[in-house]
C-alpha atoms as a PDB file:
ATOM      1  CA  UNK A   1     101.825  97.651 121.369  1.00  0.00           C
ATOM      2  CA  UNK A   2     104.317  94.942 121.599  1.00  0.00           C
ATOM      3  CA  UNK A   3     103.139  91.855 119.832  1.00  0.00           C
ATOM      4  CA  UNK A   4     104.514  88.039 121.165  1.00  0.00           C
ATOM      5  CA  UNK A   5     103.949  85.236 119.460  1.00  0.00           C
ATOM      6  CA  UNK A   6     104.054  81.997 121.272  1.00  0.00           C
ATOM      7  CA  UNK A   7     103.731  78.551 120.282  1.00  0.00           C
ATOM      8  CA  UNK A   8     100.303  76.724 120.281  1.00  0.00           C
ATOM      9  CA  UNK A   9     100.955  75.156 123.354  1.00  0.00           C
ATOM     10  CA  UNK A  10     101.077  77.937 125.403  1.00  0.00           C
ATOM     11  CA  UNK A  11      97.026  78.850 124.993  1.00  0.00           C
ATOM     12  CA  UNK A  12      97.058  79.139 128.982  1.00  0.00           C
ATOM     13  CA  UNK A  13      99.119  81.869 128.936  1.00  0.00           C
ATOM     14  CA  UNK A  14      95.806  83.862 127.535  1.00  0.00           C
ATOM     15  CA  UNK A  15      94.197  83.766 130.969  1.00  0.00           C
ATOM     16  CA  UNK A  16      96.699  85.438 132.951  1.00  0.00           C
ATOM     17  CA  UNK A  17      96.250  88.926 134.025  1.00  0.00           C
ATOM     18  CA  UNK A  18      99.773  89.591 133.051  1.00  0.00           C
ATOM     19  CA  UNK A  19      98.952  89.841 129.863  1.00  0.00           C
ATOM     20  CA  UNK A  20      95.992  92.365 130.031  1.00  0.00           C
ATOM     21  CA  UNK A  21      98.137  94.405 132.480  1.00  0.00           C
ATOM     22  CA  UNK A  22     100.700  94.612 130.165  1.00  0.00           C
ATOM     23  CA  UNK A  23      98.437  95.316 127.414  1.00  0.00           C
ATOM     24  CA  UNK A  24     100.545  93.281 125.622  1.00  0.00           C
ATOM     25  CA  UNK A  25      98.463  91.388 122.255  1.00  0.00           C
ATOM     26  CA  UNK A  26      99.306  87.496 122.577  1.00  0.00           C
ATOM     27  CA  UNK A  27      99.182  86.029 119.045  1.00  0.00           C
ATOM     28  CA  UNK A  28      99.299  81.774 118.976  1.00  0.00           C
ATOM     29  CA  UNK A  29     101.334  80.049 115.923  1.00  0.00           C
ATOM     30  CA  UNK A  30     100.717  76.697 115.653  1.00  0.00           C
ATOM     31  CA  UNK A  31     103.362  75.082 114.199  1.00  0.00           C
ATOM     32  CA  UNK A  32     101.985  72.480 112.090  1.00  0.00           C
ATOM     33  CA  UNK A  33     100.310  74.982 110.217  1.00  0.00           C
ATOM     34  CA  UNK A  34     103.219  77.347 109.174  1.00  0.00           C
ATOM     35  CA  UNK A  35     105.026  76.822 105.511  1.00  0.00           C
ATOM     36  CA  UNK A  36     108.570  76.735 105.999  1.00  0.00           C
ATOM     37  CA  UNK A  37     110.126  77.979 102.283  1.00  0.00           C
ATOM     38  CA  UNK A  38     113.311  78.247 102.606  1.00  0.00           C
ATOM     39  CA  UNK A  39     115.639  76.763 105.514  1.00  0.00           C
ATOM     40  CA  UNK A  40     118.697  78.490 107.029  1.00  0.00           C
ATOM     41  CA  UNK A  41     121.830  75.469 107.369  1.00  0.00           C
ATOM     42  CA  UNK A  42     124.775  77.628 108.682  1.00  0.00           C
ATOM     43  CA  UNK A  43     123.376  80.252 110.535  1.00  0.00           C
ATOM     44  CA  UNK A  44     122.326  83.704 109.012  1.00  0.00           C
ATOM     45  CA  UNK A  45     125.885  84.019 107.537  1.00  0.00           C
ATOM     46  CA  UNK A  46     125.528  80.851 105.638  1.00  0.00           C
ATOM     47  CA  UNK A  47     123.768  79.535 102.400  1.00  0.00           C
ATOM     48  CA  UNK A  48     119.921  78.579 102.508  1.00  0.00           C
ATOM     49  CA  UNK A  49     117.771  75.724 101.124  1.00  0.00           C
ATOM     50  CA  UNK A  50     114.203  76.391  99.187  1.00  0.00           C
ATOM     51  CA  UNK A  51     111.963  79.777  98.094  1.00  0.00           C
ATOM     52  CA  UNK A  52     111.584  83.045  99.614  1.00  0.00           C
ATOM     53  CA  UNK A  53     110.202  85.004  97.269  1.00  0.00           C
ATOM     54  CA  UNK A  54     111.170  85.087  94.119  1.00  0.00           C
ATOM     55  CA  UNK A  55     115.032  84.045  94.727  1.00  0.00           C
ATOM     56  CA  UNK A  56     115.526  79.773  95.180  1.00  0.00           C
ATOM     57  CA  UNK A  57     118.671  79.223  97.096  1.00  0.00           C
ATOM     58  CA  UNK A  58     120.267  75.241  97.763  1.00  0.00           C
ATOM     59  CA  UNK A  59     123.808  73.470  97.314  1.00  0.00           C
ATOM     60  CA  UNK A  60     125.302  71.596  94.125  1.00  0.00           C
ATOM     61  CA  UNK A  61     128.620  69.027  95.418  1.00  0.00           C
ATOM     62  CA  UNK A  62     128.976  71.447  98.268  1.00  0.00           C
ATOM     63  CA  UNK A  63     129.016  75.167  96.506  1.00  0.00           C
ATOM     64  CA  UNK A  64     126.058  77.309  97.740  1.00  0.00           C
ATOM     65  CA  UNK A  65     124.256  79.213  95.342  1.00  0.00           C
ATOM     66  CA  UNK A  66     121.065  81.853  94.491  1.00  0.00           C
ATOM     67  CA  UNK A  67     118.909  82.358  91.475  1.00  0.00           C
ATOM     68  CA  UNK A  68     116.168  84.138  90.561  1.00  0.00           C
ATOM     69  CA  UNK A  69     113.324  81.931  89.569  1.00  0.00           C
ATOM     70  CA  UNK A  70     112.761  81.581  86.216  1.00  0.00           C
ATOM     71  CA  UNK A  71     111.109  83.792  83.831  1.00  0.00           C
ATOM     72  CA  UNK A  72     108.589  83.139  80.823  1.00  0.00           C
ATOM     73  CA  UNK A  73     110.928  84.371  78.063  1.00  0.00           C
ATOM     74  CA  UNK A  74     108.949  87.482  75.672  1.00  0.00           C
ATOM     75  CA  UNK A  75     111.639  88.053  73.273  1.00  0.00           C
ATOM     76  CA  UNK A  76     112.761  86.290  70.164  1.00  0.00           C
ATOM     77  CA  UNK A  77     116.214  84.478  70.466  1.00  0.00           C
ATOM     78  CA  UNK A  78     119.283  85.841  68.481  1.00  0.00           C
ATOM     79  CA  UNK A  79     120.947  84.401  65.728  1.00  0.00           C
ATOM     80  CA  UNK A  80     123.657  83.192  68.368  1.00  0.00           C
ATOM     81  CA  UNK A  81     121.331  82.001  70.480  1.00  0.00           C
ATOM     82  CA  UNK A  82     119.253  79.655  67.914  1.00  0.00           C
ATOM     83  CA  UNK A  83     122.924  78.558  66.891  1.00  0.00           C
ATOM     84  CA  UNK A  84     124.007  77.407  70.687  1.00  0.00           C
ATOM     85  CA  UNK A  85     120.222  76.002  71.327  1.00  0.00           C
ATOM     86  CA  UNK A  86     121.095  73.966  68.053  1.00  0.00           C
ATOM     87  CA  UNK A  87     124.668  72.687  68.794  1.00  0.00           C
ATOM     88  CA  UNK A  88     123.599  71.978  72.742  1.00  0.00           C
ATOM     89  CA  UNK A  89     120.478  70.064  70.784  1.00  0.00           C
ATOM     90  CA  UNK A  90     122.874  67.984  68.474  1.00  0.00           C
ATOM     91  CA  UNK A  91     125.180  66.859  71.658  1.00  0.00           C
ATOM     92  CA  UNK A  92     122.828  66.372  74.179  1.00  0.00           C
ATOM     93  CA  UNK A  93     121.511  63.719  71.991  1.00  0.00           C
ATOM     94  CA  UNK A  94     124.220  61.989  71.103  1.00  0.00           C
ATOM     95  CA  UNK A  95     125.364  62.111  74.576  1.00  0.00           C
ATOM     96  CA  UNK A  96     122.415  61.059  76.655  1.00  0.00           C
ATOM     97  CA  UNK A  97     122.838  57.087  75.946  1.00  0.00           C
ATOM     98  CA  UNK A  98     126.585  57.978  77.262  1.00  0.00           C
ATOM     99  CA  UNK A  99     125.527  59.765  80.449  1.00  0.00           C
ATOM    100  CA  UNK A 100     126.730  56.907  82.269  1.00  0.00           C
ATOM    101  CA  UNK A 101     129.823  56.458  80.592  1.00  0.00           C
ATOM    102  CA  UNK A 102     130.933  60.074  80.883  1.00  0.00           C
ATOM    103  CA  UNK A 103     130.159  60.368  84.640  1.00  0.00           C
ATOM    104  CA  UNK A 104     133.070  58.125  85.025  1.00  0.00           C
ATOM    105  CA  UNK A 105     135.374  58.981  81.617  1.00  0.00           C
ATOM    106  CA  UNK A 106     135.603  62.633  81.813  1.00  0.00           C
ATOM    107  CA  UNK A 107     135.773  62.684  85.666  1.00  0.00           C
ATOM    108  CA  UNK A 108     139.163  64.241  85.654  1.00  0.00           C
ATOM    109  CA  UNK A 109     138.024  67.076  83.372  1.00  0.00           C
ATOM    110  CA  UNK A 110     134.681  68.133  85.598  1.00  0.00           C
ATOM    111  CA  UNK A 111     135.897  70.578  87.804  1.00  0.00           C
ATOM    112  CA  UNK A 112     132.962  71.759  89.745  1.00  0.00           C
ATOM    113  CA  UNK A 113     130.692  70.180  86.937  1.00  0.00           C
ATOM    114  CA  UNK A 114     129.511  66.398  86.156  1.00  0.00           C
ATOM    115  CA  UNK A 115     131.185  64.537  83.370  1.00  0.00           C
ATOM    116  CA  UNK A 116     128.520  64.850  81.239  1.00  0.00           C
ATOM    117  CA  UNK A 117     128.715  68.567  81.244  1.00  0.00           C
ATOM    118  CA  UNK A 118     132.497  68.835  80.829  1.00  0.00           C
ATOM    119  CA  UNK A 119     131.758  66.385  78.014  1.00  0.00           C
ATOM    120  CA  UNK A 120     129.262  68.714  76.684  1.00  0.00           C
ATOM    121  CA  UNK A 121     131.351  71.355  76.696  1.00  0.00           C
ATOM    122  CA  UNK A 122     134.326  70.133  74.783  1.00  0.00           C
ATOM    123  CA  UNK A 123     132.291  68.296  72.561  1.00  0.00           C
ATOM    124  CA  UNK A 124     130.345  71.182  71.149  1.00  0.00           C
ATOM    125  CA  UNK A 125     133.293  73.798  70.771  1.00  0.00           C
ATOM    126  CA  UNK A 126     135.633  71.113  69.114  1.00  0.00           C
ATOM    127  CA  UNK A 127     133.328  67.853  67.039  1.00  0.00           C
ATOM    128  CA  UNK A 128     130.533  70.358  65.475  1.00  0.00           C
ATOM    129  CA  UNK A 129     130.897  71.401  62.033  1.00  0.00           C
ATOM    130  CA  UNK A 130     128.657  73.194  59.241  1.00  0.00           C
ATOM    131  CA  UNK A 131     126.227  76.600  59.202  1.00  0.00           C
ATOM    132  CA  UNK A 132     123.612  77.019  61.050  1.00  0.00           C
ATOM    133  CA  UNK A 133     120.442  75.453  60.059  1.00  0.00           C
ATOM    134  CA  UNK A 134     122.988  72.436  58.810  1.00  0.00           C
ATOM    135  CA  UNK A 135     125.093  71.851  61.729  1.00  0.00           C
ATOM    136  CA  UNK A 136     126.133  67.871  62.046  1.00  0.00           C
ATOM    137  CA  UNK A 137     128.157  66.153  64.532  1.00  0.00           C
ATOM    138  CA  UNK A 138     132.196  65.754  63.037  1.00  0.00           C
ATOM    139  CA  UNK A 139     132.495  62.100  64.937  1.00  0.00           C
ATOM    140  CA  UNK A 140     136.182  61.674  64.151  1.00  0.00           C
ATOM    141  CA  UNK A 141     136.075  65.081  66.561  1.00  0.00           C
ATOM    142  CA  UNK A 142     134.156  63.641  69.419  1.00  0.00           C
ATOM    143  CA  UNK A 143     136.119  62.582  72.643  1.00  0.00           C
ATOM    144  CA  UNK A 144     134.243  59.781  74.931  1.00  0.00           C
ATOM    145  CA  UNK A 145     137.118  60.272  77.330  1.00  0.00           C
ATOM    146  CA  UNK A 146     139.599  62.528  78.596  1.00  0.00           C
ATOM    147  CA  UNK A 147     142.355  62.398  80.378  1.00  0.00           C
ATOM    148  CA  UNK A 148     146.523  62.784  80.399  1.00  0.00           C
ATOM    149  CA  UNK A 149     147.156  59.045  80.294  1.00  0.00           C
ATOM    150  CA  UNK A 150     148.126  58.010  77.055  1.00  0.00           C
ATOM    151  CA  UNK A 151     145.874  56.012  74.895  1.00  0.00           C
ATOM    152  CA  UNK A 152     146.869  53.075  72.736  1.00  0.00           C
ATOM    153  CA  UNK A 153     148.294  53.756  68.647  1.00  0.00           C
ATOM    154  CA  UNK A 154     146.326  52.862  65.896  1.00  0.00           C
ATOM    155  CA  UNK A 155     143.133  51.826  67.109  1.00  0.00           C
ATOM    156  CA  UNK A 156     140.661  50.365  64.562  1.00  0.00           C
ATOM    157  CA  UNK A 157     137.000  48.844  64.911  1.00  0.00           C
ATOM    158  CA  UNK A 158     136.549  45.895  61.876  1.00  0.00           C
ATOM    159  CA  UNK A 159     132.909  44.393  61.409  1.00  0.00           C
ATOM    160  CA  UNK A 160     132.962  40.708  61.539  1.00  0.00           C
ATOM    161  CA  UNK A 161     129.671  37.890  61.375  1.00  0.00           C
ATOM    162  CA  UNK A 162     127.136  37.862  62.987  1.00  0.00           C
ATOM    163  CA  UNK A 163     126.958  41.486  64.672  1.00  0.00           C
ATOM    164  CA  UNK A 164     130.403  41.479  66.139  1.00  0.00           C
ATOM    165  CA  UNK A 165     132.679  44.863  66.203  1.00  0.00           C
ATOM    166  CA  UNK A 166     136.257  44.202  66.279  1.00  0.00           C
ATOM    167  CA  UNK A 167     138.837  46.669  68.141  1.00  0.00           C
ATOM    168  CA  UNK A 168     142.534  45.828  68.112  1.00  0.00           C
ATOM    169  CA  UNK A 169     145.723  49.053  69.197  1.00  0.00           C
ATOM    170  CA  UNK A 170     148.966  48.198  69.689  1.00  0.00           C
ATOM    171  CA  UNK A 171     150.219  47.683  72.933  1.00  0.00           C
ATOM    172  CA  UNK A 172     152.381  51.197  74.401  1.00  0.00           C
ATOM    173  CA  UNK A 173     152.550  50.529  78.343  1.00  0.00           C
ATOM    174  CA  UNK A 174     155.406  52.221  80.127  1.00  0.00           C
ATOM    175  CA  UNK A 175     154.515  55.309  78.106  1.00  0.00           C
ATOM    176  CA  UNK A 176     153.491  57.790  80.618  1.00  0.00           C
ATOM    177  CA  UNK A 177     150.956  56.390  82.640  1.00  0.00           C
ATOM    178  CA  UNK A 178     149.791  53.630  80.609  1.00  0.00           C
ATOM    179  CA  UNK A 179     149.812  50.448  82.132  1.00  0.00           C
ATOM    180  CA  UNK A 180     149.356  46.319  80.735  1.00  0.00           C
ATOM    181  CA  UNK A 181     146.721  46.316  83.160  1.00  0.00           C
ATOM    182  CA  UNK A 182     144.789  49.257  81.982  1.00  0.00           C
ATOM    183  CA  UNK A 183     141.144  48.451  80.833  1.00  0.00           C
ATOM    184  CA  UNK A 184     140.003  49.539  77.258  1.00  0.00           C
ATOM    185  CA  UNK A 185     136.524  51.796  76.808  1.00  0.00           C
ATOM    186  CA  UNK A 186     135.106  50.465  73.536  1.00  0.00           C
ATOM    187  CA  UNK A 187     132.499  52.437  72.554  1.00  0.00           C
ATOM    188  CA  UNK A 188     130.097  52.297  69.532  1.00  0.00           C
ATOM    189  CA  UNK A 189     127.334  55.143  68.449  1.00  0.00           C
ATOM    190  CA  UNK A 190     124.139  54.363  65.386  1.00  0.00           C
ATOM    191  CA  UNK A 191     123.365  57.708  64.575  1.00  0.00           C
ATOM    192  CA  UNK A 192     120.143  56.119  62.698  1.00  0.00           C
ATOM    193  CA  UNK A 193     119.157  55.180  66.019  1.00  0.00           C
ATOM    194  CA  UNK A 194     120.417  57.334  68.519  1.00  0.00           C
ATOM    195  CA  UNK A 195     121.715  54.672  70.620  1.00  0.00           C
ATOM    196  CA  UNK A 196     124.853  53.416  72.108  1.00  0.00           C
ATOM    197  CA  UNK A 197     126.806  50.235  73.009  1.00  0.00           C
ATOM    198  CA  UNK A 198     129.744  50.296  74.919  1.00  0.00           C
ATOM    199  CA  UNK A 199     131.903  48.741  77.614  1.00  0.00           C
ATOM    200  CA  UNK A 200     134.420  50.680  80.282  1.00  0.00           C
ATOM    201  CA  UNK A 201     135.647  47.311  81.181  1.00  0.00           C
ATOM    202  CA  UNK A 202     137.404  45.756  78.110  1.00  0.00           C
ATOM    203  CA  UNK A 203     140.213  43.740  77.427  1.00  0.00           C
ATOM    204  CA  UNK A 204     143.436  44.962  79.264  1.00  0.00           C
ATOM    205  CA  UNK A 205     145.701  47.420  77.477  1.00  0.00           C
ATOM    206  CA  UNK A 206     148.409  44.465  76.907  1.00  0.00           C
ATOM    207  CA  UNK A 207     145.695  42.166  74.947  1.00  0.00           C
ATOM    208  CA  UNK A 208     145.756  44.438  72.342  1.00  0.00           C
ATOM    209  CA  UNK A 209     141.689  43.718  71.035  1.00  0.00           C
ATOM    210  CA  UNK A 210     138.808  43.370  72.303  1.00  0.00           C
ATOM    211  CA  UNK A 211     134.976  43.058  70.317  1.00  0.00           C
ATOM    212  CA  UNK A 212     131.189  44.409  71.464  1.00  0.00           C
ATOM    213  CA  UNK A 213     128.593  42.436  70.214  1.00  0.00           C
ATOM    214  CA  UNK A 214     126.505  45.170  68.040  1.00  0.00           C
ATOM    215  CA  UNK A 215     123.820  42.699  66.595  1.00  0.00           C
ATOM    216  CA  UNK A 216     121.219  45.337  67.632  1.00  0.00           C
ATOM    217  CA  UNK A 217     122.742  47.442  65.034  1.00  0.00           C
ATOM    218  CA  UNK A 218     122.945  44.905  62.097  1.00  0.00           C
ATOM    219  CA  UNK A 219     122.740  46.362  58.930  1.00  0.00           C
ATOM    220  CA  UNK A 220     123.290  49.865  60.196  1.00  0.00           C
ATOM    221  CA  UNK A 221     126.564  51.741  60.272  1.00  0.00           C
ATOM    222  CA  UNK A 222     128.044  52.997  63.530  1.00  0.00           C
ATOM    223  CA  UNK A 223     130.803  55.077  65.133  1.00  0.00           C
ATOM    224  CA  UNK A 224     133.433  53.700  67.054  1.00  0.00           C
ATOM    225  CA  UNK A 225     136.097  54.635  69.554  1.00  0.00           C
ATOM    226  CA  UNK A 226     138.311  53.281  71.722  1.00  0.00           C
ATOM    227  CA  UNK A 227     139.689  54.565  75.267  1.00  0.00           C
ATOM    228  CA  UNK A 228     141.312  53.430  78.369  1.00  0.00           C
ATOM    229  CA  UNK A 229     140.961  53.736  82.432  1.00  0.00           C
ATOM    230  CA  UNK A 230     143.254  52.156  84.967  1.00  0.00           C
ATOM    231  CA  UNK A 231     142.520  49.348  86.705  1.00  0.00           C
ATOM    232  CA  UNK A 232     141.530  51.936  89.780  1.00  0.00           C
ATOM    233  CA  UNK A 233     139.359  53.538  87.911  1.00  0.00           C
ATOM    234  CA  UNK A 234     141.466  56.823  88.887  1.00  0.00           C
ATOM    235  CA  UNK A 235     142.966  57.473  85.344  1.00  0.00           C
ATOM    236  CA  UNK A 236     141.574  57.619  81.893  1.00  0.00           C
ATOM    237  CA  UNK A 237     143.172  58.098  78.679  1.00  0.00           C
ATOM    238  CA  UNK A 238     141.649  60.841  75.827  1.00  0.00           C
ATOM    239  CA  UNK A 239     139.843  58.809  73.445  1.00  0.00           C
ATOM    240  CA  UNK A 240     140.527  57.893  69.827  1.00  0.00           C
ATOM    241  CA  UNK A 241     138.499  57.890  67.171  1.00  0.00           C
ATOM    242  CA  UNK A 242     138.524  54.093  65.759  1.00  0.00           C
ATOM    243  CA  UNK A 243     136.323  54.493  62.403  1.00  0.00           C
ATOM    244  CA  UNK A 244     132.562  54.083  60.986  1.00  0.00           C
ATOM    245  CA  UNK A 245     131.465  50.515  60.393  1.00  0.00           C
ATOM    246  CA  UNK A 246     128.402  48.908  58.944  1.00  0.00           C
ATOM    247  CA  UNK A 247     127.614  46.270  61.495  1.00  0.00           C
ATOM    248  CA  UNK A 248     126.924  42.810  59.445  1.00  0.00           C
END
């Protein structure tokens, strides 16, 4: 028996004595009742979008992928595991009042990833330090940028009245890539609080200081760094670690 199936507008076709001649069995589909789950975009040869069964299939900036869906876990973790979950724990929250920063200041480093995860990734193979249960963040470490233009020398953060944070680096354009016009990243971190200030639009390279108003902070000390991106936004320096303050 050969079964068609025709759209619900067809339903006259039921009455015709083709049908019974043929002894063909007409089934109706009407579409506003079927559940699409996943969607072919390319043809049968390309990627798909959604569920069929128990594999999930979409796009992320343009790469098509499959997974299997995920799994209740029923086994313990392993030492190496717990250690990971711990370090990714430790980054992720330093990082997540910087996600917006990153996106932008590591952009040159995430190569089929966001910023934040190339961030993530340097940050917890290089700034962590300690054994595991003790593991704590080694902030002179830490990188807020990256990039191969080259930052400014000596850069130091000072804590002045009434909640200002100082920066001041001495000027080096016309080494490499760096530029008067380059804009400094000033960033400060309250580990107390888990909260960041920062700016990717400082003072230019050539001014040689710039200042973030931490009064949020006061009485609290913070880490500090200091970083630059040209004036297209195209090129950023690796950060430098500028010291830990107590903000007055």
């Amino acid at each position: 028996m050969v079964r068609i199936f025709l759209p619900f507008p067809y339903r006259f076709l039921l009455m015709t004595e083709f049908a019974k001649e043929a002894e063909k069995e007409i089934i109706f589909i009407n579409p506003k009742k079927i559940k699409i789950m996943g969607t072919i975009q390319k043809g049968i040869l390309g990627g798909f979008s959604g569920k069929v069964g128990s594999v999930v299939g979409g796009s992320w900036k343009g790469i098509d992928y499959m997974r299997s869906m995920a799994q209740r876990r029923t086994t313990t973790s392993s030492q190496r595991q717990k250690e990971q979950q711990m370090k990714f724990g430790l980054i992720a929250r330093f990082q997540q009042p910087l996600a917006n920063l990153l996106a932008i200041s590591f952009k040159s480093y995430a190569i089929k990833m966001t910023g934040a995860n190339s961030a993530m990734s340097y940050n917890i193979r290089n700034a962590i330090t300690g054994l595991y249960p003790d593991f704590v963040i080694d902030y002179p470490r830490v990188l807020v940028s990256r990039g191969d233009m080259p930052n400014a020398i000596n850069p130091v953060a000072t804590a002045a009245a009434g909640g200002i944070v100082n920066f001041t680096w001495q000027n080096n354009a016309g080494s490499g890539k760096a530029k008067d016009t380059d804009k400094s990243i000033l960033v400060a971190y309250c580990p107390e609080l888990s909260q960041s200030i920062y700016t990717d639009a400082g003072a230019e390279r050539s001014v040689e200081s710039g200042s973030l108003d931490l009064s949020a902070f006061s009485g609290l000390k913070v880490e500090t760094w200091v970083g630059f991106i040209s004036d297209t936004g195209n090129i950023t320096a690796t950060s430098v670690f500028a010291g830990e303050v107590t903000v007055q």
